[in-house]
C-alpha atoms as a PDB file:
ATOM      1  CA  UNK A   1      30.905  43.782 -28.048  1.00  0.00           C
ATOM      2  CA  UNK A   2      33.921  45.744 -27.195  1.00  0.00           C
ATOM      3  CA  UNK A   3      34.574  46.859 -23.363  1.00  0.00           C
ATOM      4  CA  UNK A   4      36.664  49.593 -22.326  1.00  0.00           C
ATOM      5  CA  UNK A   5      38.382  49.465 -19.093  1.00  0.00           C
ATOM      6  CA  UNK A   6      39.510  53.922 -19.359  1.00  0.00           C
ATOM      7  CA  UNK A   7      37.336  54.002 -16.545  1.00  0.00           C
ATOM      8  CA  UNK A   8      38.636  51.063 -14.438  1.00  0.00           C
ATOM      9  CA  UNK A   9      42.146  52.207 -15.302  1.00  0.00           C
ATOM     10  CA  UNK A  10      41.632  55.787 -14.475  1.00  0.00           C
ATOM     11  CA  UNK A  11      40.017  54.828 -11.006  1.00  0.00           C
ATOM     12  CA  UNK A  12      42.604  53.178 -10.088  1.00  0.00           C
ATOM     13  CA  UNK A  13      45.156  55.867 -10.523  1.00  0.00           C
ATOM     14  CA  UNK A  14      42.691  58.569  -9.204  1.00  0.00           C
ATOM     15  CA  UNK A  15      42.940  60.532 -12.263  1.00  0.00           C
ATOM     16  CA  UNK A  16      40.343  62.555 -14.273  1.00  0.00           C
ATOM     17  CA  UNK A  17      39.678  62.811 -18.253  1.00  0.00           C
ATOM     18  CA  UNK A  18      40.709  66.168 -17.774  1.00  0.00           C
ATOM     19  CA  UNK A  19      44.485  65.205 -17.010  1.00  0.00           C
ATOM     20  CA  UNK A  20      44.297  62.754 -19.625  1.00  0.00           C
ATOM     21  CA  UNK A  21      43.198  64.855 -22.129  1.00  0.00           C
ATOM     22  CA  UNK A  22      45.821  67.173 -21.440  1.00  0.00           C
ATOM     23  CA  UNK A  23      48.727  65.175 -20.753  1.00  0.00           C
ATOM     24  CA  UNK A  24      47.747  63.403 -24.408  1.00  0.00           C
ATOM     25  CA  UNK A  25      46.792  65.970 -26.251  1.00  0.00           C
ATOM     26  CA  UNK A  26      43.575  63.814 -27.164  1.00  0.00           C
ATOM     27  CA  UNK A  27      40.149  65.490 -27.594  1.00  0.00           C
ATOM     28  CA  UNK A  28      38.517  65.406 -23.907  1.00  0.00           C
ATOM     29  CA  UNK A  29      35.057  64.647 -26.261  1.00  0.00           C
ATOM     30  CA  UNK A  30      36.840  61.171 -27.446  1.00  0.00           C
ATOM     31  CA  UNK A  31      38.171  60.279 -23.990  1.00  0.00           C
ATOM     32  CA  UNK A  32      34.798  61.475 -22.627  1.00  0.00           C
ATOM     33  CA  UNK A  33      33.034  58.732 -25.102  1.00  0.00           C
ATOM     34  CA  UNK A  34      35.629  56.126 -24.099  1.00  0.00           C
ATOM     35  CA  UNK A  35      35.227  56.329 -20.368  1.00  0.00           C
ATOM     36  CA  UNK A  36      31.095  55.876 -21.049  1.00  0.00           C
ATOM     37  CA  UNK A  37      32.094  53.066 -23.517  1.00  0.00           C
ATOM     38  CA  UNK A  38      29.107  54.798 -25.580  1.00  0.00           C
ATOM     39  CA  UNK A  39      32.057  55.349 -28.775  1.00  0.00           C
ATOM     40  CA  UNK A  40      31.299  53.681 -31.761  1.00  0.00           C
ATOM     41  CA  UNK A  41      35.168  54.482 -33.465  1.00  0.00           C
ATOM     42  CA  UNK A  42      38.432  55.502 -31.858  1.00  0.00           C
ATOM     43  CA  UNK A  43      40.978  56.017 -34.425  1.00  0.00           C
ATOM     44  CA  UNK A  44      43.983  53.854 -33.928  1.00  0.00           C
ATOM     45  CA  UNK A  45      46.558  56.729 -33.260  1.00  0.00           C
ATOM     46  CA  UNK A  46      44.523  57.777 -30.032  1.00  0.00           C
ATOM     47  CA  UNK A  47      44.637  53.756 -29.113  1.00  0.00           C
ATOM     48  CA  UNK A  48      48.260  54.084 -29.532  1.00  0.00           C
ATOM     49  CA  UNK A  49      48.695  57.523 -27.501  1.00  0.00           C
ATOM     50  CA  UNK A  50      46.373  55.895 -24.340  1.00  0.00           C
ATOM     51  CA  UNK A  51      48.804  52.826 -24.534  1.00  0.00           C
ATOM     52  CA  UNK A  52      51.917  54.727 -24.521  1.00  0.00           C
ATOM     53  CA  UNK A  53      50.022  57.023 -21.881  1.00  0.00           C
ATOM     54  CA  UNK A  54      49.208  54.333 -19.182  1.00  0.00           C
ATOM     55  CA  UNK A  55      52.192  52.048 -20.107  1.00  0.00           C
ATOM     56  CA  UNK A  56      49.179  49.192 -21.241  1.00  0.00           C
ATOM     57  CA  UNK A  57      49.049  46.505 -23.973  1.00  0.00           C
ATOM     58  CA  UNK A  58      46.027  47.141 -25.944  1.00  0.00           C
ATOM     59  CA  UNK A  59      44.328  44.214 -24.139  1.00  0.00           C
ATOM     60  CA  UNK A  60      44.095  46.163 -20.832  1.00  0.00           C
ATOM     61  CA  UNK A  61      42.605  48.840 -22.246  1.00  0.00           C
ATOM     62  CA  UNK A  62      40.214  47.115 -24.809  1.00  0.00           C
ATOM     63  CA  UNK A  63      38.360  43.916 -24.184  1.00  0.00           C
ATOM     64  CA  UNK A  64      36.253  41.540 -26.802  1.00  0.00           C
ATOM     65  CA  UNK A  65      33.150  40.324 -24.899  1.00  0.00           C
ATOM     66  CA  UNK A  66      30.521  37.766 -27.142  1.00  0.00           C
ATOM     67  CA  UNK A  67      27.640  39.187 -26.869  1.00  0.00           C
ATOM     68  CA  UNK A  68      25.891  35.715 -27.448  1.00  0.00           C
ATOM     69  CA  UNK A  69      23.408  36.643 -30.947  1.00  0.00           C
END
């Protein structure tokens, strides 16, 4: 399974999906889905764009977890 940290990251700089979604330009919807982890694609241009954003490898922001099946 795939973990996102957007909510880990954002807590830590006290910001909301609001200011990310603005400062970005990415749909608050896909950030939204993100920050629940409940999105099943992200295009690679908005992984890009939150990279560039938070000054992250994609590693920090995206984490491969076996799931053990």
């Amino acid at each position: 399974m795939i973990k996102c940290h957007l909510s880990r990251m954002l807590g830590e700089r006290k910001m909301k999906i609001t200011d990310v979604a603005r400062d970005t330009g990415i749909n608050r919807g896909t950030i939204t889905r993100l920050y629940h982890e409940n999105a099943s694609r992200v295009e690679l241009d908005v992984i890009d764009e939150l990279c560039r954003y938070f000054g992250c490898e994609v590693g920090d922001l995206l984490e491969y977890i076996e799931d053990g099946r």
